[in-house]
N, C-alpha and C. Protein backbone atom coordinates (compact mmCIF):
# COMPACT_ATOMS: atom_id res chain seq x y z
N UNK A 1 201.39 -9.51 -46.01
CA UNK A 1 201.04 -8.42 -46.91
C UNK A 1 199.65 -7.91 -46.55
N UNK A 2 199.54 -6.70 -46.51
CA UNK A 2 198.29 -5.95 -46.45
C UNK A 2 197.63 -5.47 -47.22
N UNK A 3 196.75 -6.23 -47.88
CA UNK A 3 195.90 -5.95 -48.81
C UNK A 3 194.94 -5.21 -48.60
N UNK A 4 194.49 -3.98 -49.64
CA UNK A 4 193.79 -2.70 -49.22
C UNK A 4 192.14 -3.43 -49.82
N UNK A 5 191.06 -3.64 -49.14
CA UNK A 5 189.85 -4.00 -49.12
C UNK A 5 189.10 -2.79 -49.02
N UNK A 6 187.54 -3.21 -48.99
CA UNK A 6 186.81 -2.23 -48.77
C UNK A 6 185.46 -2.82 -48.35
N UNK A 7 184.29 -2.58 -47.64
CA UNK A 7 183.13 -2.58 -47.05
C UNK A 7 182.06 -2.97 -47.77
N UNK A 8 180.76 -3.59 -48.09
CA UNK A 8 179.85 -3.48 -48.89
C UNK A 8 179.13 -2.16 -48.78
N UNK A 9 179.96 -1.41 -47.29
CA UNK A 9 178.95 -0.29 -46.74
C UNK A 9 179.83 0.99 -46.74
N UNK A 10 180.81 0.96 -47.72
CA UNK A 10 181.78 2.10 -48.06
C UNK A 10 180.98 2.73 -49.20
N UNK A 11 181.26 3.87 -48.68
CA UNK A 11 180.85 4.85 -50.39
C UNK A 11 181.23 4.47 -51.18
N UNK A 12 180.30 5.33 -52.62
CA UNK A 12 181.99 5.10 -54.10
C UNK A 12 182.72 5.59 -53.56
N UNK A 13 183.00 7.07 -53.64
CA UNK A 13 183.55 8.04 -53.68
C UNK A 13 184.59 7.53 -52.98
N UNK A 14 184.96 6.41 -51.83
CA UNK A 14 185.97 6.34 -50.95
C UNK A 14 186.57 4.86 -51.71
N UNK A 15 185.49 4.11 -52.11
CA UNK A 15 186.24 3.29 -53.17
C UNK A 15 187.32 3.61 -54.01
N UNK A 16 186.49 4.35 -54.64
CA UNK A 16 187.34 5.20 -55.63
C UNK A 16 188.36 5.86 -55.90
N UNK A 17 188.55 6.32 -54.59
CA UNK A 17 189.68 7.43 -54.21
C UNK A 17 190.27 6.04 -53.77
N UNK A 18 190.17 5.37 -53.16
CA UNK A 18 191.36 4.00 -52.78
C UNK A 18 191.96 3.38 -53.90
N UNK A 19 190.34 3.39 -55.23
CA UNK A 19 191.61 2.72 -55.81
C UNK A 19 192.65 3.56 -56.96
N UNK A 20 192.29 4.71 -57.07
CA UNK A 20 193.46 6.10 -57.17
C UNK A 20 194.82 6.17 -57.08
N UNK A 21 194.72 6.25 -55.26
CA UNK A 21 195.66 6.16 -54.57
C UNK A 21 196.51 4.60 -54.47
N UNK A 22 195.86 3.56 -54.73
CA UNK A 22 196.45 2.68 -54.88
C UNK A 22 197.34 1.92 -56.31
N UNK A 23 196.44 3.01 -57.21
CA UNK A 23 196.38 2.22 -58.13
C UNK A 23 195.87 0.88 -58.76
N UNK A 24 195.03 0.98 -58.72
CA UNK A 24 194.48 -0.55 -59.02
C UNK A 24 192.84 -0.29 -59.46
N UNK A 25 192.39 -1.28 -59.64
CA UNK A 25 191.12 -1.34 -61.02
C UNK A 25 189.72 -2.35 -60.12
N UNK A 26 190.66 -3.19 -59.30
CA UNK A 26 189.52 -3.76 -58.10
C UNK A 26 190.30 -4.31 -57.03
N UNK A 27 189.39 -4.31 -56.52
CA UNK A 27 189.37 -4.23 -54.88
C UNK A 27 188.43 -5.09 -54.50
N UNK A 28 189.16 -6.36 -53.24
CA UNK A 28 188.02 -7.04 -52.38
C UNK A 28 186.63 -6.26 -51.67
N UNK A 29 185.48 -7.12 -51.64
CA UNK A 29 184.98 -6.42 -50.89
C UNK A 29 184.71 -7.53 -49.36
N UNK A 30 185.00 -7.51 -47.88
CA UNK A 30 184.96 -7.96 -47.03
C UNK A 30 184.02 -7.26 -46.22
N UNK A 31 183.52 -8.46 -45.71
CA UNK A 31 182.26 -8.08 -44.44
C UNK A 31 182.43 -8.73 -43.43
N UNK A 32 182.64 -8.33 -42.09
CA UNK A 32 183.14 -9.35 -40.41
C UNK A 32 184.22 -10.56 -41.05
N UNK A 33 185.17 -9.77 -41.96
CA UNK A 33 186.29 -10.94 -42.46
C UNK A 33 185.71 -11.87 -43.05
N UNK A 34 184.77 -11.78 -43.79
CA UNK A 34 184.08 -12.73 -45.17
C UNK A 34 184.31 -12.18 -46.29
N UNK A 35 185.14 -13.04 -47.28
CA UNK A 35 184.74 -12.39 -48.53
C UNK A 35 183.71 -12.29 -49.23
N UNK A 36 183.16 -11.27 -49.58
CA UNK A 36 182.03 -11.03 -50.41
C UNK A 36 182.06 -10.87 -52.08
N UNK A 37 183.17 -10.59 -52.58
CA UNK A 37 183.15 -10.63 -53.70
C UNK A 37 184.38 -9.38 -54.06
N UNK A 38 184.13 -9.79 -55.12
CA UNK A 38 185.15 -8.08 -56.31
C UNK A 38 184.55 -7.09 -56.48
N UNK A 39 184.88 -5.57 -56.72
CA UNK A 39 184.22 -4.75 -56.89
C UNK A 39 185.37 -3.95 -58.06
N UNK A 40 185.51 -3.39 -59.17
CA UNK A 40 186.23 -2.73 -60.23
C UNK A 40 185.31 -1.53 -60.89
N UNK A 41 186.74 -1.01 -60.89
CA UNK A 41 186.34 0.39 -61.09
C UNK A 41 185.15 0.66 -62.52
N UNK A 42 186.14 -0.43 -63.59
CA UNK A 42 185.05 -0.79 -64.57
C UNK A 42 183.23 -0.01 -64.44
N UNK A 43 183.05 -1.59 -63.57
CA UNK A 43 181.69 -1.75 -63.31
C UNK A 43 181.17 -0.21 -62.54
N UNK A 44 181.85 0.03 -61.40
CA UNK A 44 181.51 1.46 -61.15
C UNK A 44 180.88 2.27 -62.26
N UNK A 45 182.01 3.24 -62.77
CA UNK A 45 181.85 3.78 -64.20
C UNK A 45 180.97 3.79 -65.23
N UNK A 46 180.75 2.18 -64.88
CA UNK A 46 179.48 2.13 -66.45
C UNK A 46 178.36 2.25 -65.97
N UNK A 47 178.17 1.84 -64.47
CA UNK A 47 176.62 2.13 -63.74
C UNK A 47 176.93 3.48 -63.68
N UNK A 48 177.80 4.31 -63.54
CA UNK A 48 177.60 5.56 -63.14
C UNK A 48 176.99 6.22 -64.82
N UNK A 49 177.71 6.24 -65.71
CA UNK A 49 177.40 6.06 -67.15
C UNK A 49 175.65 5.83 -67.32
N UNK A 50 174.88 4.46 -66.99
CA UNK A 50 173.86 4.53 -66.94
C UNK A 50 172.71 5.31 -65.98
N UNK A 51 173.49 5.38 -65.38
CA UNK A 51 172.58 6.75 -64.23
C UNK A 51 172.18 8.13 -65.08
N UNK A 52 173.85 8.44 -65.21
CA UNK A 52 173.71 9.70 -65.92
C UNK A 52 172.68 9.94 -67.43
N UNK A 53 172.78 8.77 -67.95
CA UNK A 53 172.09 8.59 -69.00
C UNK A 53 170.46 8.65 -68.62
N UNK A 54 170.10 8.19 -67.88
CA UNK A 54 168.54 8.15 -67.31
C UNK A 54 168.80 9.14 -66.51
N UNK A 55 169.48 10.11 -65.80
CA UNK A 55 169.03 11.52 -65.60
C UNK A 55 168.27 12.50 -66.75
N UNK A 56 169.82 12.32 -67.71
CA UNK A 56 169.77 12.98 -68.72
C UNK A 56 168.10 12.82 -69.27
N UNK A 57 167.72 11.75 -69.55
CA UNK A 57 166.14 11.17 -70.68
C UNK A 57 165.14 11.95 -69.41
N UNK A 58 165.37 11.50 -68.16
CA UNK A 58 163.98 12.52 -67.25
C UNK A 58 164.32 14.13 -67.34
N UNK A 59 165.44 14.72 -67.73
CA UNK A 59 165.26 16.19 -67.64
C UNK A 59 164.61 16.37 -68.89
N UNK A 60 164.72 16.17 -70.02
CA UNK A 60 164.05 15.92 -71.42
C UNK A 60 162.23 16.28 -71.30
């Protein structure tokens, strides 16, 4: 089985769209065939969430 992974050195944006198209909520992340850990869309989202939020307070 071929499990769809992703890079520590992949964009979101290509994360994201993988896990879209895949359907799914997380995704390995592999480096020279090491696992490095989980990455979910979750966690994405809510850092993106806090970004936007501290944009928002510096245009203020």
């Amino acid at each position: 089985m071929n499990v769809p992974r992703v890079s520590p050195f992949d964009d979101m944006r290509h994360v994201l769209d993988l896990m879209d198209q895949k359907d799914l909520w997380t995704l390995p992340v592999v480096h020279r065939n090491k696992f490095m850990g989980m990455i979910s869309k979750g966690t994405i989202l809510n850092q993106y969430r806090k970004e936007l939020i501290v944009q928002t307070c510096l245009e203020v």
